[in-house]
PDB file of N, CA and C in Angstrom:
ATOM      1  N   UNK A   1       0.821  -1.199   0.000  1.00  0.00           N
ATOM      2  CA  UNK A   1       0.000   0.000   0.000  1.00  0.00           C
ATOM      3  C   UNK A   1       0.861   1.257   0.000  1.00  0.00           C
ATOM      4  N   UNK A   2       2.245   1.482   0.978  1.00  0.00           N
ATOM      5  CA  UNK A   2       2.733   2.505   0.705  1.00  0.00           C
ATOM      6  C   UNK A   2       3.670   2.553  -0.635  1.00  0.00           C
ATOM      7  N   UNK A   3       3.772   1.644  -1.420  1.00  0.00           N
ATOM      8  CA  UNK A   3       4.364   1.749  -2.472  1.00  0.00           C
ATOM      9  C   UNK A   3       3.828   2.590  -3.767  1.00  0.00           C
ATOM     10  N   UNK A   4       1.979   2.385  -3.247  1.00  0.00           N
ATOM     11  CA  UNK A   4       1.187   2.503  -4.113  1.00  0.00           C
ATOM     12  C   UNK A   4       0.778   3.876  -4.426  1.00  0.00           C
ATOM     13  N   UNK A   5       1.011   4.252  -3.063  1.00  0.00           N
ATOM     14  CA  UNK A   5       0.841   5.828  -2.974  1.00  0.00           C
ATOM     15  C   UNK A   5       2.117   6.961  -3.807  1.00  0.00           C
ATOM     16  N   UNK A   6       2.859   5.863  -4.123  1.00  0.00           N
ATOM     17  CA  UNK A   6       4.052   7.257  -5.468  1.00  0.00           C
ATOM     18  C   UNK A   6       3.504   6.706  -6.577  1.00  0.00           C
ATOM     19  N   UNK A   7       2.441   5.900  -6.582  1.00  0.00           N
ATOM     20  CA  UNK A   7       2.081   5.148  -8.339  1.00  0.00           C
ATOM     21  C   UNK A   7       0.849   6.218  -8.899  1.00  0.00           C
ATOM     22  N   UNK A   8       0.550   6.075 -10.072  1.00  0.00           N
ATOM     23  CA  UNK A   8      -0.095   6.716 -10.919  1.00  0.00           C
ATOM     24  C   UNK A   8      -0.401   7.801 -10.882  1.00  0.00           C
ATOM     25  N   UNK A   9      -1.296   8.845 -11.356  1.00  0.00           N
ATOM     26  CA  UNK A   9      -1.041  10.099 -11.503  1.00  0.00           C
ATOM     27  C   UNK A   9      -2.527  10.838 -10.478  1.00  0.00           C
ATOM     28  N   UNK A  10      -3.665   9.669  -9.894  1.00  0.00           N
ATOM     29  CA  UNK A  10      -4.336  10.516  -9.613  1.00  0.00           C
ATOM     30  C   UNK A  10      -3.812  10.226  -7.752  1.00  0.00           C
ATOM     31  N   UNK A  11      -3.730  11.736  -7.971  1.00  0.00           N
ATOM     32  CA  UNK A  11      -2.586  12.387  -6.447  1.00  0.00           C
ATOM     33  C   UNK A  11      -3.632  12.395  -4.741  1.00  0.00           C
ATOM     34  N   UNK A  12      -5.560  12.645  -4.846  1.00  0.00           N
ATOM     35  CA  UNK A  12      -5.861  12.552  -4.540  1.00  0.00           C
ATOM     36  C   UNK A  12      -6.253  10.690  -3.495  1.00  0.00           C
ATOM     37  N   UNK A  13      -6.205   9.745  -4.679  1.00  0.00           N
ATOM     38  CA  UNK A  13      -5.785   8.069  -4.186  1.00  0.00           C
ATOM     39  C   UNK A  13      -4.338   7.795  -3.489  1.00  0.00           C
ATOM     40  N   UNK A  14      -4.129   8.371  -4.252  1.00  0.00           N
ATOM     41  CA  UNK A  14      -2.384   8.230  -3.770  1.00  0.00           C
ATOM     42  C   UNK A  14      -2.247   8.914  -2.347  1.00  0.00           C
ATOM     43  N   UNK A  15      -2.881   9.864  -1.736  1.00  0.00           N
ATOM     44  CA  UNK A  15      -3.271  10.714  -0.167  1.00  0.00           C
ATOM     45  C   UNK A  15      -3.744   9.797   0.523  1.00  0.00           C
ATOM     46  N   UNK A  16      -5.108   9.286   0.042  1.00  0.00           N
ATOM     47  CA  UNK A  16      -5.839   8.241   0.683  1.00  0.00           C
ATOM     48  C   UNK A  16      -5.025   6.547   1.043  1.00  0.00           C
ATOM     49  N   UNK A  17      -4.378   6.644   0.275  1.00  0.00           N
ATOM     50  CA  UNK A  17      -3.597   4.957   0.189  1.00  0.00           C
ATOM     51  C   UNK A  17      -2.846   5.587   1.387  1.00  0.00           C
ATOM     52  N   UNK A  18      -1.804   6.084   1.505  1.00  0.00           N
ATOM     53  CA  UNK A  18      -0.894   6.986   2.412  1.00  0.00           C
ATOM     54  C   UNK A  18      -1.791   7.072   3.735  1.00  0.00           C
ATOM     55  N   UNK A  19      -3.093   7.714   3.612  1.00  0.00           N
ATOM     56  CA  UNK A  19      -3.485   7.730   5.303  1.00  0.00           C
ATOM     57  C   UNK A  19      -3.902   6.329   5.416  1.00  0.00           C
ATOM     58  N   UNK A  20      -4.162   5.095   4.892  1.00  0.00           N
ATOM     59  CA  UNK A  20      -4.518   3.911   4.814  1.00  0.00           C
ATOM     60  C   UNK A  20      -3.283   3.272   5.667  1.00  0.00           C
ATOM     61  N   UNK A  21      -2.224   3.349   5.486  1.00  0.00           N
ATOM     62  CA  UNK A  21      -0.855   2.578   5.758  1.00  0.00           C
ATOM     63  C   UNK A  21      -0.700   3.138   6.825  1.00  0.00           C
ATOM     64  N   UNK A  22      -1.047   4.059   7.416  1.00  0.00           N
ATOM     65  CA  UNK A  22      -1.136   4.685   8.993  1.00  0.00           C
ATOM     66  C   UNK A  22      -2.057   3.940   9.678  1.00  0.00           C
ATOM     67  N   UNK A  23      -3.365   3.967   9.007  1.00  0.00           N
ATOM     68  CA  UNK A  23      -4.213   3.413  10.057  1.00  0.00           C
ATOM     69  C   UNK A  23      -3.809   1.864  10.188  1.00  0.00           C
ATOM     70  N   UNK A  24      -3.281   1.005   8.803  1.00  0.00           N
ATOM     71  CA  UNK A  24      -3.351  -0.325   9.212  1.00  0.00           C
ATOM     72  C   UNK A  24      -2.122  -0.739  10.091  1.00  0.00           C
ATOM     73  N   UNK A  25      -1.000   0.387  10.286  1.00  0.00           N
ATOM     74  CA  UNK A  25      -0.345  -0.061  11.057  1.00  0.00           C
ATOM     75  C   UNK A  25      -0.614   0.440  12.552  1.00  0.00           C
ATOM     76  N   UNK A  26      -1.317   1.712  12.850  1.00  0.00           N
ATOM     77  CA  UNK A  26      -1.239   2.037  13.938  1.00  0.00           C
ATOM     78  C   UNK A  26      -2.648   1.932  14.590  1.00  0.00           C
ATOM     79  N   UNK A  27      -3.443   1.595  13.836  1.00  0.00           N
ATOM     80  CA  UNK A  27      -5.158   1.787  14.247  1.00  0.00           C
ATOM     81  C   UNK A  27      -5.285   0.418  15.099  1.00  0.00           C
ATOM     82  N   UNK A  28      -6.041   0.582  16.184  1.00  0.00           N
ATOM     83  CA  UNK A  28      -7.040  -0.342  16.972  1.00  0.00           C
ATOM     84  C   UNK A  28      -8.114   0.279  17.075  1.00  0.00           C
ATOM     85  N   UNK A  29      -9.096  -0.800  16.244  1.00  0.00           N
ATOM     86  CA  UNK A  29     -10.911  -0.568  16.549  1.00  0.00           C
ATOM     87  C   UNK A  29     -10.803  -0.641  17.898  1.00  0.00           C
ATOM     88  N   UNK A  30     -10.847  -1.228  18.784  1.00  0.00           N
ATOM     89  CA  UNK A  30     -11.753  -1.088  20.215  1.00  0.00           C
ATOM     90  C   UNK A  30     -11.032   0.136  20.519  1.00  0.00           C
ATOM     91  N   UNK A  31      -9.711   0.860  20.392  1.00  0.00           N
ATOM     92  CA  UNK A  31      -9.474   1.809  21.161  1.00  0.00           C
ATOM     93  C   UNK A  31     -10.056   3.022  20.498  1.00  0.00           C
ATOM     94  N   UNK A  32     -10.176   2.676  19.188  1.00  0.00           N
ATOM     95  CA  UNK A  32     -10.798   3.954  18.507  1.00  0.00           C
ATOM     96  C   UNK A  32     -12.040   4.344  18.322  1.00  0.00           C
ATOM     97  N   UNK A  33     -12.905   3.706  18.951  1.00  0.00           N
ATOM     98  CA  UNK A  33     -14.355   3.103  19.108  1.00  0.00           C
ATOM     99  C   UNK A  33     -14.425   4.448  20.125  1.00  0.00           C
ATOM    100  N   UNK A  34     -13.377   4.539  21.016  1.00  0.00           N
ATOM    101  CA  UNK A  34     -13.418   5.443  22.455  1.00  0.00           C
ATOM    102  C   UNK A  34     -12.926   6.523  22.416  1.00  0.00           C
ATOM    103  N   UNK A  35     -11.848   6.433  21.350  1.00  0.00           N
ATOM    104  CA  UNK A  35     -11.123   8.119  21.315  1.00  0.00           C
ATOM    105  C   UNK A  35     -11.357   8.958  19.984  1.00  0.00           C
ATOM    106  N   UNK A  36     -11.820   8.192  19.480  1.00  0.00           N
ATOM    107  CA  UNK A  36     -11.700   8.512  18.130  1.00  0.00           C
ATOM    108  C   UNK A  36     -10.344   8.085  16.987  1.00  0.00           C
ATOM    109  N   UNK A  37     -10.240   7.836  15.714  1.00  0.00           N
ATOM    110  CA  UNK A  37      -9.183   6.897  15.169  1.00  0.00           C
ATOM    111  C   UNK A  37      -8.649   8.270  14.496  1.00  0.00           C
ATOM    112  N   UNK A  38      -8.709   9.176  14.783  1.00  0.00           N
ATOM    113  CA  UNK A  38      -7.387  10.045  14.241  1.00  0.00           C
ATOM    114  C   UNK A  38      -6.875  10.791  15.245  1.00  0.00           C
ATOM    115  N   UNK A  39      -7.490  10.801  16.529  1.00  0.00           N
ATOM    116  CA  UNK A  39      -6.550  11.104  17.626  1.00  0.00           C
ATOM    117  C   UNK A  39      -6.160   9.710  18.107  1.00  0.00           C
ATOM    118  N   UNK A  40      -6.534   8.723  17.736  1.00  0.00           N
ATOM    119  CA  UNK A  40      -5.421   7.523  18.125  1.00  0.00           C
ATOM    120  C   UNK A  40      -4.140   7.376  17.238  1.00  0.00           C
ATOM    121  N   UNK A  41      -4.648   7.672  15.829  1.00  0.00           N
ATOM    122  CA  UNK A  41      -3.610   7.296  15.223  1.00  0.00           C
ATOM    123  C   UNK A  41      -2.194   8.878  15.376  1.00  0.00           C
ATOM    124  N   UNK A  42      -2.828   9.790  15.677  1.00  0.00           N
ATOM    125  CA  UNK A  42      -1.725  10.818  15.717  1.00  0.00           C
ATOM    126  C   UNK A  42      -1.228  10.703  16.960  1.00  0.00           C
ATOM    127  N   UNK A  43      -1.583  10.704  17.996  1.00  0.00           N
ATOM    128  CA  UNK A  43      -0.566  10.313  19.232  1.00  0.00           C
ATOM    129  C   UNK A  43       0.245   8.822  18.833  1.00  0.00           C
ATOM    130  N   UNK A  44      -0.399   7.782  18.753  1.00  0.00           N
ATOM    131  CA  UNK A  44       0.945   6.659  18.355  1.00  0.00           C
ATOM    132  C   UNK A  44       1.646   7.015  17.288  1.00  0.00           C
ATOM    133  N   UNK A  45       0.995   7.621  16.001  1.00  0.00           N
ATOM    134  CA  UNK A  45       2.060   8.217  15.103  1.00  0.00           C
ATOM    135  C   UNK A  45       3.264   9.445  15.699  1.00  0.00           C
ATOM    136  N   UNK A  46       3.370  10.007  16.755  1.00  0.00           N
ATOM    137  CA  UNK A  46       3.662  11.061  17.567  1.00  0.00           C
ATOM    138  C   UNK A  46       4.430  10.402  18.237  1.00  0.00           C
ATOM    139  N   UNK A  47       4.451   9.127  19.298  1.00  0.00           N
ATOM    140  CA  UNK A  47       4.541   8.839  20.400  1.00  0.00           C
ATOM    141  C   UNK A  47       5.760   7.759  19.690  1.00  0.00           C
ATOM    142  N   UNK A  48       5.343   7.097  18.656  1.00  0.00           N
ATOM    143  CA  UNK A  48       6.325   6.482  18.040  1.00  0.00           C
ATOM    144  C   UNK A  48       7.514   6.827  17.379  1.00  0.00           C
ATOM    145  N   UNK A  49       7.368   8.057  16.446  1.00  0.00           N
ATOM    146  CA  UNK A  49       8.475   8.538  15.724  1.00  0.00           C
ATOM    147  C   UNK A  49       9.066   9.762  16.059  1.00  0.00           C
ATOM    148  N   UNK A  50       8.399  10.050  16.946  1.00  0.00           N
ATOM    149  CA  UNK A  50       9.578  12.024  17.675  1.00  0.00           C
ATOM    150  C   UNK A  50      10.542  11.243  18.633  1.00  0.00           C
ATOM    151  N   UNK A  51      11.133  12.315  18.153  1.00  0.00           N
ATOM    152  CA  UNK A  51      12.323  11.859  19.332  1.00  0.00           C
ATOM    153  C   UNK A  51      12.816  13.062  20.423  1.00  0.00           C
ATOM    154  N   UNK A  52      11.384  13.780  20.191  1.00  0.00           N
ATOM    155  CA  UNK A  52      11.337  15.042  21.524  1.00  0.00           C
ATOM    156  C   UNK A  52      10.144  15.782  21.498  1.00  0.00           C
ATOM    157  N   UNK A  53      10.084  15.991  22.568  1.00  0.00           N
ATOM    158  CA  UNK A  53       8.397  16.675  22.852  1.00  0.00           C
ATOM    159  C   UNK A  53       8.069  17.769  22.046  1.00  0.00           C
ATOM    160  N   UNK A  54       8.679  18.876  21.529  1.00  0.00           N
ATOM    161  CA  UNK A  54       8.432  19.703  20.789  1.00  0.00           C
ATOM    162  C   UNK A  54       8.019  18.948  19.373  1.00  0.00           C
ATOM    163  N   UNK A  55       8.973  18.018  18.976  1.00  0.00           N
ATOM    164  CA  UNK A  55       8.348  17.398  17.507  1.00  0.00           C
ATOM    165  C   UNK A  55       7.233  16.567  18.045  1.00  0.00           C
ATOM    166  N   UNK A  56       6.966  16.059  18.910  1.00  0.00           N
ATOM    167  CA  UNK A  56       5.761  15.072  19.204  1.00  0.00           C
ATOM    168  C   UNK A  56       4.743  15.888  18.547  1.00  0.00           C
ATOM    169  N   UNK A  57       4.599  17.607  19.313  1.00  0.00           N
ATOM    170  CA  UNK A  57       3.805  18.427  19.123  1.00  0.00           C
ATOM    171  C   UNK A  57       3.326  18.828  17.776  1.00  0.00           C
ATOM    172  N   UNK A  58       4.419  18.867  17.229  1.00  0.00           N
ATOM    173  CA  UNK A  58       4.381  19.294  15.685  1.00  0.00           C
ATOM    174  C   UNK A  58       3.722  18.113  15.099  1.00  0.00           C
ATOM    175  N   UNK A  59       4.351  17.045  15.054  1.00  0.00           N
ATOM    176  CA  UNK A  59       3.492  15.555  14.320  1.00  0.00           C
ATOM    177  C   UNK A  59       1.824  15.480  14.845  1.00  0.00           C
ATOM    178  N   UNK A  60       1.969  15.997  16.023  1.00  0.00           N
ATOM    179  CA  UNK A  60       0.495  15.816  16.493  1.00  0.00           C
ATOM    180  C   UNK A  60      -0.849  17.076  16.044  1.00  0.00           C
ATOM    181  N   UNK A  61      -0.329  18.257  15.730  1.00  0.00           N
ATOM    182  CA  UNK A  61      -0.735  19.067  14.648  1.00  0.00           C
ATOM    183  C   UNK A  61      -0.831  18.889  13.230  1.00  0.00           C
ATOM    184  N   UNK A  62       0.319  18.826  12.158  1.00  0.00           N
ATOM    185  CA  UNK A  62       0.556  18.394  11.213  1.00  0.00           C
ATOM    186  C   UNK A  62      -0.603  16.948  11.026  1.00  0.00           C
ATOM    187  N   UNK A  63      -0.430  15.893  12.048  1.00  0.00           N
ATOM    188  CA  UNK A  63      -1.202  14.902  11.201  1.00  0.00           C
ATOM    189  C   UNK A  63      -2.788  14.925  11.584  1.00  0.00           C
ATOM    190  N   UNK A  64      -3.284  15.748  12.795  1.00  0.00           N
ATOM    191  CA  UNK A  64      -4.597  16.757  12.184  1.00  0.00           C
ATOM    192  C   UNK A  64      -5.143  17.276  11.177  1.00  0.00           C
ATOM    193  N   UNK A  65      -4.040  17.879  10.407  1.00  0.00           N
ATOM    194  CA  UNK A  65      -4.540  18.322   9.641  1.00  0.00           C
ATOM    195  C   UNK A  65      -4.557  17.100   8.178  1.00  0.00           C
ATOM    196  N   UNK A  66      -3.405  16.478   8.615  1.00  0.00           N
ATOM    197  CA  UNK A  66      -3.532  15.385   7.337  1.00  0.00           C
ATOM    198  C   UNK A  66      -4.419  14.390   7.639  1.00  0.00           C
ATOM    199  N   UNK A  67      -5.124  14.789   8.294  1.00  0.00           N
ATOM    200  CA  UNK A  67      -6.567  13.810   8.917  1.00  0.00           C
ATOM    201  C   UNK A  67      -7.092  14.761   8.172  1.00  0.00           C
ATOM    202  N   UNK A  68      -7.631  15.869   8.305  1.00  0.00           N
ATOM    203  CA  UNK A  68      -8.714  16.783   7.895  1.00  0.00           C
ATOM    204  C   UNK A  68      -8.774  16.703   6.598  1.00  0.00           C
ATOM    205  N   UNK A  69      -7.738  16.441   5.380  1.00  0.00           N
ATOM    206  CA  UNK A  69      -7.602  16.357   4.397  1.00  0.00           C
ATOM    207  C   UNK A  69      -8.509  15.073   3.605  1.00  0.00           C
ATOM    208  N   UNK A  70      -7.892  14.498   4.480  1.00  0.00           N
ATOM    209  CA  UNK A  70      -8.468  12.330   4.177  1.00  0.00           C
ATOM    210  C   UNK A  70      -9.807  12.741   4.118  1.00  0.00           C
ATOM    211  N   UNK A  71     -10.437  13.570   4.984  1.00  0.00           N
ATOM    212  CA  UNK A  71     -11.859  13.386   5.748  1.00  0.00           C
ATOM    213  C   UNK A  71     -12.621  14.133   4.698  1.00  0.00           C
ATOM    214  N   UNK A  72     -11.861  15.457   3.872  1.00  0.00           N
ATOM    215  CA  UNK A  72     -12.665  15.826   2.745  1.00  0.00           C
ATOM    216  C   UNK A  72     -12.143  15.149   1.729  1.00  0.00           C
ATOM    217  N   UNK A  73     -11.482  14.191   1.512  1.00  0.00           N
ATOM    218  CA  UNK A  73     -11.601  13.264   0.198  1.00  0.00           C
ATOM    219  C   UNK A  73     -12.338  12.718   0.278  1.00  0.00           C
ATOM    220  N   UNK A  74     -12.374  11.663   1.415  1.00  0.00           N
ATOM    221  CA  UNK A  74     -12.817  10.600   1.279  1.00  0.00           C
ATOM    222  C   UNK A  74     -14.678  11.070   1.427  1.00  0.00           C
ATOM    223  N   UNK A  75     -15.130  12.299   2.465  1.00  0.00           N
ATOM    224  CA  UNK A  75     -16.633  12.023   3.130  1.00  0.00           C
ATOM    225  C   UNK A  75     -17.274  13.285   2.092  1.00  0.00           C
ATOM    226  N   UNK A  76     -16.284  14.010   1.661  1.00  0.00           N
ATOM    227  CA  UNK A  76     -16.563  15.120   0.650  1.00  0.00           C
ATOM    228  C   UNK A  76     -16.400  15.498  -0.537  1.00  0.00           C
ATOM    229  N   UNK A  77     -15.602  14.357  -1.385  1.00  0.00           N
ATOM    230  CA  UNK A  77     -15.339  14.394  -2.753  1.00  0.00           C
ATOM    231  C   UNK A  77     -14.555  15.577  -2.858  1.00  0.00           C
ATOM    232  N   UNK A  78     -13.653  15.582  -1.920  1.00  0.00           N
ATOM    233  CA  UNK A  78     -12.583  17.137  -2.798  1.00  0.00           C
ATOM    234  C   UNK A  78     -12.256  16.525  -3.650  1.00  0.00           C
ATOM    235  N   UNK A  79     -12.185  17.463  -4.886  1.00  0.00           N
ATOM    236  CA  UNK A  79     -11.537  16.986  -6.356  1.00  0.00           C
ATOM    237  C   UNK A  79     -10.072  17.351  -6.339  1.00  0.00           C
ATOM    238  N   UNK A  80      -9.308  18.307  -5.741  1.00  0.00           N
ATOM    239  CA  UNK A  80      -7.915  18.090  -5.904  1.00  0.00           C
ATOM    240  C   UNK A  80      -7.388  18.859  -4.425  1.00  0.00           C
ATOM    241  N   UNK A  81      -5.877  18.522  -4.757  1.00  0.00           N
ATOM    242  CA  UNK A  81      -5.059  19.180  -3.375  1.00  0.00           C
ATOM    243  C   UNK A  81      -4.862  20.842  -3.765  1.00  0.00           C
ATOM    244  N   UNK A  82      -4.487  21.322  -2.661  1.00  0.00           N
ATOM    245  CA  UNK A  82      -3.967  22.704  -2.699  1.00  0.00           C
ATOM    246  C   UNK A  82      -2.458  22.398  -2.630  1.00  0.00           C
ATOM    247  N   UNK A  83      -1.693  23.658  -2.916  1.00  0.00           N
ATOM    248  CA  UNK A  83      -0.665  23.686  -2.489  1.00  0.00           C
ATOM    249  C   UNK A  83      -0.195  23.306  -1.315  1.00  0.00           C
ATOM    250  N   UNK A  84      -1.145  23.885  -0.211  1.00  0.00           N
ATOM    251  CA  UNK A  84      -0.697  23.402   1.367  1.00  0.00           C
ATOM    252  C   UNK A  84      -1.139  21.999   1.679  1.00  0.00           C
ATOM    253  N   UNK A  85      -2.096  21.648   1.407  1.00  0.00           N
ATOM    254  CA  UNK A  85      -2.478  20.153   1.505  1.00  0.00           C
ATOM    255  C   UNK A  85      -1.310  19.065   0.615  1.00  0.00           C
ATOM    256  N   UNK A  86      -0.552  19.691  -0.902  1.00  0.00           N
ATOM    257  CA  UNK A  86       0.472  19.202  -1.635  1.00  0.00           C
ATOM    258  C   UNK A  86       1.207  18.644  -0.488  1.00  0.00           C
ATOM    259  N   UNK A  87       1.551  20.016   0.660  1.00  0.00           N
ATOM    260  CA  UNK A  87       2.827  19.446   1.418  1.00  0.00           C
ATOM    261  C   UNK A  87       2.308  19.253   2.626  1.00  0.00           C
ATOM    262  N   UNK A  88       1.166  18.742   3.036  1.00  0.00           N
ATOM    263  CA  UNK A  88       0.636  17.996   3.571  1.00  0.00           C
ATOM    264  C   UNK A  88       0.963  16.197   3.330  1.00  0.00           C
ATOM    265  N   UNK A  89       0.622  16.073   2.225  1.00  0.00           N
ATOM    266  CA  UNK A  89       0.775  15.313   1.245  1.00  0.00           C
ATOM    267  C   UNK A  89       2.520  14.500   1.493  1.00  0.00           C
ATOM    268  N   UNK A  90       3.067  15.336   1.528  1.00  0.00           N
ATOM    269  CA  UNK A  90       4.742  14.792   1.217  1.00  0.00           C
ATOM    270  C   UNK A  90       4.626  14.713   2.690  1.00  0.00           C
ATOM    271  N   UNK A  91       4.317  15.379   3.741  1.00  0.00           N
ATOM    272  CA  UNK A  91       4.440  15.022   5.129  1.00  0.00           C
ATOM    273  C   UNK A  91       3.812  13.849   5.482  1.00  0.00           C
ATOM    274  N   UNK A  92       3.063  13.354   4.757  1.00  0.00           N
ATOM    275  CA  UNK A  92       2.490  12.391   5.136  1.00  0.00           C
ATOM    276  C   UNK A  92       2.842  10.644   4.388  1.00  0.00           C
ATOM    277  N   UNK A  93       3.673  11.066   3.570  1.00  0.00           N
ATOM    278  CA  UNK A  93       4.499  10.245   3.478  1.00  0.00           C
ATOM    279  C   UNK A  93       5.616   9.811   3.840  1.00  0.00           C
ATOM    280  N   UNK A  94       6.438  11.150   4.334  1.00  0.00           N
ATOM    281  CA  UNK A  94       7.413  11.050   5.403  1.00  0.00           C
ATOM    282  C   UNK A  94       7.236  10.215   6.626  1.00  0.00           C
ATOM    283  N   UNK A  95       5.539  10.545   6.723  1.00  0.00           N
ATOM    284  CA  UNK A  95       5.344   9.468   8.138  1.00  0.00           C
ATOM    285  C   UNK A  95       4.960   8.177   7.883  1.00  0.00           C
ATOM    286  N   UNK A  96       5.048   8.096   6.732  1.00  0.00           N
ATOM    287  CA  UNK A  96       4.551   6.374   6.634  1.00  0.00           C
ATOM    288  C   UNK A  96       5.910   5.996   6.791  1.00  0.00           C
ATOM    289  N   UNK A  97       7.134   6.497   6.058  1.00  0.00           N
ATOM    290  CA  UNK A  97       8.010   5.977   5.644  1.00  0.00           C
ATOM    291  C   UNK A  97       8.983   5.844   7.605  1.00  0.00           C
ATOM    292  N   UNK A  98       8.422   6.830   7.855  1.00  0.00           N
ATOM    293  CA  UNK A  98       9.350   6.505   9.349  1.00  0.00           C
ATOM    294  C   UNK A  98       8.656   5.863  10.294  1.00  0.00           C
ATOM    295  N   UNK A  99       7.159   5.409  10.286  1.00  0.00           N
ATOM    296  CA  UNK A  99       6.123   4.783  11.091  1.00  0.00           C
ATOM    297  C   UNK A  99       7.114   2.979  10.704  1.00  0.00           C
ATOM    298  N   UNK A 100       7.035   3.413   9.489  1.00  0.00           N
ATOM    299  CA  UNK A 100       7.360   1.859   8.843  1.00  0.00           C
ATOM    300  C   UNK A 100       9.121   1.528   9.651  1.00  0.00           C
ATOM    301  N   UNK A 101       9.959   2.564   9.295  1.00  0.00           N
ATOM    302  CA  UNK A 101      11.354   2.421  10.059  1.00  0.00           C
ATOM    303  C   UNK A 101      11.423   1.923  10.911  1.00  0.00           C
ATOM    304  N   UNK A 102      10.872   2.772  11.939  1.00  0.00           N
ATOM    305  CA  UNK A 102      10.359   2.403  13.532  1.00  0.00           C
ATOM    306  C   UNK A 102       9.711   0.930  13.860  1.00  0.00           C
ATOM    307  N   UNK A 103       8.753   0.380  12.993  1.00  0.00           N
ATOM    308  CA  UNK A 103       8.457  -0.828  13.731  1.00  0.00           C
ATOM    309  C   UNK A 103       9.556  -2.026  12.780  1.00  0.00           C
ATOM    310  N   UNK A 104      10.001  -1.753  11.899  1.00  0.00           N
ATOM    311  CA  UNK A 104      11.267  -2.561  11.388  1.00  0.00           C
ATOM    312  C   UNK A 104      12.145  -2.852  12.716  1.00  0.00           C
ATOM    313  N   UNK A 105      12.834  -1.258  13.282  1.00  0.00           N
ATOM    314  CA  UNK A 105      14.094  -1.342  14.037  1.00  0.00           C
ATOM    315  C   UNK A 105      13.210  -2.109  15.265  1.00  0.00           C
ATOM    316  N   UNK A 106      11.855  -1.526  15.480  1.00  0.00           N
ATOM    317  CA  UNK A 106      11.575  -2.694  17.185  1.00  0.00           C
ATOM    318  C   UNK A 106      11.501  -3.997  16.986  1.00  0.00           C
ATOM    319  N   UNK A 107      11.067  -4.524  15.574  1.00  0.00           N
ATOM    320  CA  UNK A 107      11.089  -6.071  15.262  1.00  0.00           C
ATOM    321  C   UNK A 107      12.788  -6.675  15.199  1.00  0.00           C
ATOM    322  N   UNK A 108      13.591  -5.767  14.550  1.00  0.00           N
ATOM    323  CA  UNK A 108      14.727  -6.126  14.783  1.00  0.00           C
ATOM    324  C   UNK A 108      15.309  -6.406  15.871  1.00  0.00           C
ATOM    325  N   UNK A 109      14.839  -5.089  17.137  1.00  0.00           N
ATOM    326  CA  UNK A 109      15.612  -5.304  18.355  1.00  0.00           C
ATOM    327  C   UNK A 109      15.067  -6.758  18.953  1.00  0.00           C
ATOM    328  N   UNK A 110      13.541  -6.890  18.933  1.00  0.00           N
ATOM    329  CA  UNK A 110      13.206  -8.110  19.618  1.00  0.00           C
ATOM    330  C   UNK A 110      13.741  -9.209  19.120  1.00  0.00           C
ATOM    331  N   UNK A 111      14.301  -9.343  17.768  1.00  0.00           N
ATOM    332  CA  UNK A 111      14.861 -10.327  17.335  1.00  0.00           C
ATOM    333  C   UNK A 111      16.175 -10.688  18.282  1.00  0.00           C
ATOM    334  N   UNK A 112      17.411  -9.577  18.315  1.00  0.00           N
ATOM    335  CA  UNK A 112      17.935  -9.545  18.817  1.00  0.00           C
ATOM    336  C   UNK A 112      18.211 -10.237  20.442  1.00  0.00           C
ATOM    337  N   UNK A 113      17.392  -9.751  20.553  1.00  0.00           N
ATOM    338  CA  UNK A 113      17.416 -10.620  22.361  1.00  0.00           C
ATOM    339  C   UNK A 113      16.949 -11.486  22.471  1.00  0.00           C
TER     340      UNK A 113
END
């Protein structure tokens, strides 16, 4: 799925595939049943890949808003990105790509021991 999101040209699927690979790695239904699944997924997306409270903060803003984006594709038919949603867009692939890092290096470490 995150491969899929640099494939073909319509940029709006390619957003949606991208917030997809967040939720299937970081989403739990029963917990999101209770908090809601984009403040679950931005604190573990947050909680997992900062490596200091000020960036926690920032990831935890930033992927608000790359929630807010998903939410008018997907529940509102936006027909295209803006510029700021563009780099919304690249931020939000940044976080797949380091969501994905991160549970590589913890599968590695458990290997390890």
């Amino acid at each position: 799925m995150a491969p899929d999101s640099y494939c073909g040209t319509d940029e709006l699927l390619q957003y949606v595939q991208a917030a997809v690979v967040v939720e299937i790695l970081l989403g739990d239904k029963a917990v999101s049943d209770q908090t809601g699944l984009g403040e679950l997924l931005a604190n573990r997306c947050a909680y997992l890949i900062a490596n200091s409270h000020s960036m926690r903060n920032e990831i935890l803003e930033v992927f608000r808003k790359i929630n807010d984006v998903r939410s008018k594709i997907v529940h509102r038919g936006k027909s295209q990105l803006t510029k700021s949603e563009r780099y919304l867009f690249f931020r939000l692939r940044w976080i797949c790509s380091r969501i994905i890092q991160e549970e590589v290096r913890l599968i590695a470490n458990e290997k390890s021991e």
